[in-house]
N, C-alpha and C. Protein backbone atom coordinates (compact mmCIF):
# COMPACT_ATOMS: atom_id res chain seq x y z
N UNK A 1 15.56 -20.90 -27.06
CA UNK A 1 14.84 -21.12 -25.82
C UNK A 1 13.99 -19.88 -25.53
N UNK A 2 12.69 -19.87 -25.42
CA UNK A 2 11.79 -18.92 -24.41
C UNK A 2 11.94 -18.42 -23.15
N UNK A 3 11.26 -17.42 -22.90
CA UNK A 3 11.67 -16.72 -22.08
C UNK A 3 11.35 -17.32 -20.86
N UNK A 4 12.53 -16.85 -19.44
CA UNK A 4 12.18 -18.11 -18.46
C UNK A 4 11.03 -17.25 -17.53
N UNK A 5 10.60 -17.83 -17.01
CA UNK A 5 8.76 -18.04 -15.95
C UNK A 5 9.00 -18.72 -14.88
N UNK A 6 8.42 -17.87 -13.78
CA UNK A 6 8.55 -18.09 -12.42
C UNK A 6 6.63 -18.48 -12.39
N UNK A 7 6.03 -19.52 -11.82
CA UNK A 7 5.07 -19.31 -11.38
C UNK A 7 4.73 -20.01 -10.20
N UNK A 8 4.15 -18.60 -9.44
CA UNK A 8 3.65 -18.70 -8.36
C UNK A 8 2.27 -19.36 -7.88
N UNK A 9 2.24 -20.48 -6.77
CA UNK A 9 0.47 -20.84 -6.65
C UNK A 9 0.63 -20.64 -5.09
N UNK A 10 0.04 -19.41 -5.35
CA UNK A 10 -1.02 -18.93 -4.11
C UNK A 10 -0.49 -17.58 -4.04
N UNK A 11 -1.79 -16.81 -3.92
CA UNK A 11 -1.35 -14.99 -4.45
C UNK A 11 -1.59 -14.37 -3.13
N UNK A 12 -1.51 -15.24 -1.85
CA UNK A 12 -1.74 -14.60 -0.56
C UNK A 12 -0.03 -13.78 -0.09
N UNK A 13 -0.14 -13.50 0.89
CA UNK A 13 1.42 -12.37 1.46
C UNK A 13 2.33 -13.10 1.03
N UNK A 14 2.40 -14.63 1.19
CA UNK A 14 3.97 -15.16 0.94
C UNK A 14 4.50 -15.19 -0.34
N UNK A 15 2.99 -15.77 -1.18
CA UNK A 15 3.03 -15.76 -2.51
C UNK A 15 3.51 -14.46 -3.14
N UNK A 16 3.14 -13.56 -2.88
CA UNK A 16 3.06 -12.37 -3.82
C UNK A 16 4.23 -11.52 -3.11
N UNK A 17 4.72 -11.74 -1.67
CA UNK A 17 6.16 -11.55 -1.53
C UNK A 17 7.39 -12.46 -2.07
N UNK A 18 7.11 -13.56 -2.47
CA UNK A 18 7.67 -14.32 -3.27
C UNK A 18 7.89 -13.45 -4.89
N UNK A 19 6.96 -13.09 -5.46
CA UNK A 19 6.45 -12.67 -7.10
C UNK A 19 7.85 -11.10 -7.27
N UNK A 20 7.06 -10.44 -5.99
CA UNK A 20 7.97 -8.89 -5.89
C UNK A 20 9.42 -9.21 -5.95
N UNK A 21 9.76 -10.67 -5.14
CA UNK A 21 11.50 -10.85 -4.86
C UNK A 21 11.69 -10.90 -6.17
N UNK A 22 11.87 -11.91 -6.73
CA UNK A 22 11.89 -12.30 -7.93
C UNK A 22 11.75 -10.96 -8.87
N UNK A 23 10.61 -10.53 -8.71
CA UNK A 23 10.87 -9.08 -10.15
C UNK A 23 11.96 -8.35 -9.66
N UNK A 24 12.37 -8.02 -8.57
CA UNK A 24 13.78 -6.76 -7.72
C UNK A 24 14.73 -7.51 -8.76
N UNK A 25 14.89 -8.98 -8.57
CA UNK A 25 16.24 -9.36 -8.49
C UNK A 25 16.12 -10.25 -10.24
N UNK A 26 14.93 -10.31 -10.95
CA UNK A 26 15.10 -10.52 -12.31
C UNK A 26 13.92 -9.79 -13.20
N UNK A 27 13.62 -8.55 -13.58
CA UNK A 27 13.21 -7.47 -13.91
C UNK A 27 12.30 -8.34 -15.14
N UNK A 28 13.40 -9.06 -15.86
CA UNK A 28 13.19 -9.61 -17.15
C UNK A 28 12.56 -11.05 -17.25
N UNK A 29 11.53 -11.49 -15.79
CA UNK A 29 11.26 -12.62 -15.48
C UNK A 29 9.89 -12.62 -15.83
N UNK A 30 9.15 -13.82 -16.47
CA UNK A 30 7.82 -13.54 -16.57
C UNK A 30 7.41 -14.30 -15.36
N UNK A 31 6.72 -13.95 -14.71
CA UNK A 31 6.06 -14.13 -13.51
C UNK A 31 4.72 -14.56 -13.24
N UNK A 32 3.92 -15.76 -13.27
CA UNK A 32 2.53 -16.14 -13.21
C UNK A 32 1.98 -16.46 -11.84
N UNK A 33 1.30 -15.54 -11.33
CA UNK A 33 0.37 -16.05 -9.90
C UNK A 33 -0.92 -16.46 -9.93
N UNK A 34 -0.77 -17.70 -9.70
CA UNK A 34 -2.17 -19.06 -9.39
C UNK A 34 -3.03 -18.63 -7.83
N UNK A 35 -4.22 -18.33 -7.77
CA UNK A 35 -4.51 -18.19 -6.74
C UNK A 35 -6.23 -18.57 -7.04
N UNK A 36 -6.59 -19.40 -5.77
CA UNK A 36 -7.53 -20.36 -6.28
C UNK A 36 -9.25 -18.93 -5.97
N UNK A 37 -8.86 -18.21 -5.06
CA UNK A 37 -10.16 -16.80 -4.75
C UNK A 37 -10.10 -16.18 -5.72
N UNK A 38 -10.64 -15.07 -5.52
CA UNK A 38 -10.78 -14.02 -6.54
C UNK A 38 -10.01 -12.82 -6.00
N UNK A 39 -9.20 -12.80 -4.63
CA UNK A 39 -8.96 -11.64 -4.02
C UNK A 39 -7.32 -12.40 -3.85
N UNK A 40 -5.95 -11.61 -4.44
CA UNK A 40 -4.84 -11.52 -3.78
C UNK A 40 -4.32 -10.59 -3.14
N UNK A 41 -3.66 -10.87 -2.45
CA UNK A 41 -2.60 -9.49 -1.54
C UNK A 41 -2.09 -8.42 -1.88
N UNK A 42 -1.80 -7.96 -1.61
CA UNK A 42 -1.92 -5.88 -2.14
C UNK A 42 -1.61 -5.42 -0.54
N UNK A 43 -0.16 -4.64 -0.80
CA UNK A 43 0.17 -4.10 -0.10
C UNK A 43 1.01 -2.77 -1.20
N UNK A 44 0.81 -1.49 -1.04
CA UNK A 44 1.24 -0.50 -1.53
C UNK A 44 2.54 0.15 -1.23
């Protein structure tokens, strides 16, 4: 079996606070964010 994948659609705050949970709590997760702009969320 391949490696398991979380993917995310929509790379706005919820989305991409969604993406961060997921990496804390599975490091080893591949993670894909769908977002239909050209601009996602970014917080430092």
């Amino acid at each position: 079996m391949g490696k398991e994948r979380l993917v995310v659609i929509g790379g706005d705050a919820a989305g991409m606070s969604a993406a961060a949970q997921a990496r804390r709590l599975r490091p080893d997760l591949e993670i894909i964010v769908f977002e239909r702009s050209p601009h996602t969320s970014y917080a430092a």
